[in-house]
Every structure is written in C-alpha cells, then in structure tokens.
N, C-alpha and C. Protein backbone atom coordinates (compact mmCIF):
# COMPACT_ATOMS: atom_id res chain seq x y z
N UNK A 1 7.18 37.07 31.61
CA UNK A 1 6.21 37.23 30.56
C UNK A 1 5.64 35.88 30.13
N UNK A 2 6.62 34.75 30.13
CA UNK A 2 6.20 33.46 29.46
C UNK A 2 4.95 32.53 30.72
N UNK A 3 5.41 33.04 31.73
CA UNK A 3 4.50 32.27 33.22
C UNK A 3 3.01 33.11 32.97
N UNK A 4 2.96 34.42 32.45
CA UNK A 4 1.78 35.21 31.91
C UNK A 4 1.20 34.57 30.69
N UNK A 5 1.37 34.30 30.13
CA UNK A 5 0.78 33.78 28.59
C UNK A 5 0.30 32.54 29.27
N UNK A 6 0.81 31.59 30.13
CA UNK A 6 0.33 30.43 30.12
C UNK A 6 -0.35 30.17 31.18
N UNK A 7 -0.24 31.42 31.92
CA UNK A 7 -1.84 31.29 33.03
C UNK A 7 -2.94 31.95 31.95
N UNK A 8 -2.60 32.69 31.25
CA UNK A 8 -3.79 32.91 30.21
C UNK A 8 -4.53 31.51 29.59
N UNK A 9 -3.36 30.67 29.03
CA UNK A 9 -3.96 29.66 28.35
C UNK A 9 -4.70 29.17 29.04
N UNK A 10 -5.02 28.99 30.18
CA UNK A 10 -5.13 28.19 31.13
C UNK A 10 -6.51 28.24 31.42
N UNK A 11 -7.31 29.73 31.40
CA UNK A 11 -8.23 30.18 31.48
C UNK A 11 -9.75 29.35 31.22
N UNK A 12 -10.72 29.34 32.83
CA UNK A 12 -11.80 28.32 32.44
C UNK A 12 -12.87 29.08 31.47
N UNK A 13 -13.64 28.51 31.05
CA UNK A 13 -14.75 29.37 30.64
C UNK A 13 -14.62 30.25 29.29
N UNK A 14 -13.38 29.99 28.67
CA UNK A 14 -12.87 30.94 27.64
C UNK A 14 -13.23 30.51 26.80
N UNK A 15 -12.09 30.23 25.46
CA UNK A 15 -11.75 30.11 24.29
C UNK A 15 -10.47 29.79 24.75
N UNK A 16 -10.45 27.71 23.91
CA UNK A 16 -9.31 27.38 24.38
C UNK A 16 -8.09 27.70 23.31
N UNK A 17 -6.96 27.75 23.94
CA UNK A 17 -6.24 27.84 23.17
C UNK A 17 -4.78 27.03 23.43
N UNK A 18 -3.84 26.97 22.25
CA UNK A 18 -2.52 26.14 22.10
C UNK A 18 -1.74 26.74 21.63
N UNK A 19 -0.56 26.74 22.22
CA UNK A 19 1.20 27.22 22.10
C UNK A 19 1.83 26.13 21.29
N UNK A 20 2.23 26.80 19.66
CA UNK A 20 3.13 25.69 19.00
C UNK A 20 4.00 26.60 18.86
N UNK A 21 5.36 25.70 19.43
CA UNK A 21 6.69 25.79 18.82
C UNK A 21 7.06 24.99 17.54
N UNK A 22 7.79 25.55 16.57
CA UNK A 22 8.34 25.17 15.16
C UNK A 22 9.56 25.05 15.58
N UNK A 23 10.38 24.57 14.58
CA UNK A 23 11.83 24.73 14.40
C UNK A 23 11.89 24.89 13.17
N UNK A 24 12.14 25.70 12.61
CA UNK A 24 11.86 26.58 11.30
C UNK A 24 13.76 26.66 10.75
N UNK A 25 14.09 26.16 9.56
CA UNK A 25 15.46 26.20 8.78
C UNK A 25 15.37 27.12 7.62
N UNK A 26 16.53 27.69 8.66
CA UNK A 26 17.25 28.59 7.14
C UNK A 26 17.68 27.95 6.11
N UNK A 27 16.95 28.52 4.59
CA UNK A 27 17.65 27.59 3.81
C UNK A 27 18.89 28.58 3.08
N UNK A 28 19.64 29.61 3.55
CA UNK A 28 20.68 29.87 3.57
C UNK A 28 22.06 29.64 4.51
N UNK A 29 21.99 29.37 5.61
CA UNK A 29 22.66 29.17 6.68
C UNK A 29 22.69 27.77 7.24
N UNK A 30 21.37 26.93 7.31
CA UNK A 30 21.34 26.03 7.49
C UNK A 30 21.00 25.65 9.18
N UNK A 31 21.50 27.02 9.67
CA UNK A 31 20.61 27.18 11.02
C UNK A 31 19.17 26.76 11.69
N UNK A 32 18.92 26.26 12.68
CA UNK A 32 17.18 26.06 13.18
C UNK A 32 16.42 27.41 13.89
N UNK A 33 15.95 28.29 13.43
CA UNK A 33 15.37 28.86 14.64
C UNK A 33 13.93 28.03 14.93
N UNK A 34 13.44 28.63 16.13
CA UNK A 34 12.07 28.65 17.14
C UNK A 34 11.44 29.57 16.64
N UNK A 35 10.13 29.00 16.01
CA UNK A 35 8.88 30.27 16.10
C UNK A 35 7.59 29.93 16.88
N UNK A 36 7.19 30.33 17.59
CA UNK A 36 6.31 30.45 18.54
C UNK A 36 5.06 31.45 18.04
N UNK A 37 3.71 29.97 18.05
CA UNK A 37 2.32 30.82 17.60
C UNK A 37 1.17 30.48 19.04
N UNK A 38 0.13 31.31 18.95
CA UNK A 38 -0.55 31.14 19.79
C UNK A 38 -1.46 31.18 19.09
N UNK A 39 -2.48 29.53 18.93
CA UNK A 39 -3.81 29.41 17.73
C UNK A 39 -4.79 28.65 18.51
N UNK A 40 -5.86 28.86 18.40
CA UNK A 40 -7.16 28.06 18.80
C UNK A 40 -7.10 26.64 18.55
N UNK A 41 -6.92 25.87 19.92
CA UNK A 41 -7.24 25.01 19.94
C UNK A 41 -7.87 23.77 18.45
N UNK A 42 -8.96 24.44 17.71
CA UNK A 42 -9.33 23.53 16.57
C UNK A 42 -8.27 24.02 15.63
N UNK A 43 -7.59 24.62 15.34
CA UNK A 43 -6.94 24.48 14.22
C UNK A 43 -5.63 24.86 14.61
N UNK A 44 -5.06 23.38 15.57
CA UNK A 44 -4.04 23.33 15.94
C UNK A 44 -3.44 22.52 14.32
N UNK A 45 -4.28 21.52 13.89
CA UNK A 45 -3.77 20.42 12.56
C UNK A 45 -3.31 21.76 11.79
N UNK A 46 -3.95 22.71 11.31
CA UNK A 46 -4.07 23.30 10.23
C UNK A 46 -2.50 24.27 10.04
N UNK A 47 -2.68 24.80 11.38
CA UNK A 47 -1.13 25.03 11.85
C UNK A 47 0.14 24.53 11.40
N UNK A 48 -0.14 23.32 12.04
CA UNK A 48 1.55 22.32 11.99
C UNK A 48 1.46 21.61 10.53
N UNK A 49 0.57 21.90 9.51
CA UNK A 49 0.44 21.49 8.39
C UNK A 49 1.26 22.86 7.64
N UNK A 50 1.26 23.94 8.02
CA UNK A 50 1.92 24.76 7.24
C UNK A 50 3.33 25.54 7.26
C-alpha cells in the first residue's frame, strides 16, 4: 500500500504533493506515536507549524 501512495506522489502533470511524518506525545503515557498526513505541497509550513 505504502509503494502505492508514493508512486502517486510522484505523479507528472498533477498537483504536487508531500508526506509528513510527526512524532506526536502522549501527554499521559509519555509515549511517541507517528502520524502520517498527506498535504499540498504549499502548505507543507502551515502543517508542521501545527
């Protein structure tokens, strides 16, 4: 599934786009998870700002 999404990204002629991974903390556990977004290219800043 993940080799699928990123021949998508990949795509000429489209609408580009970018894969951000987070590491996102529990603030009960203290644990890291991974969250994974798929956002347009221009508002990759706007993203990792939130």
């Amino acid at each position: 599934m993940a080799k699928k999404v990123v021949a998508t990204l990949k795509k000429e002629g489209g609408v580009k786009y970018a894969k951000i991974i987070k590491a996102v903390k529990n603030p009960t556990t203290g644990a890291y998870t991974f969250r994974e977004e798929i956002v347009l290219q221009d508002e990759v800043n706007a993203a990792l700002k939130n």
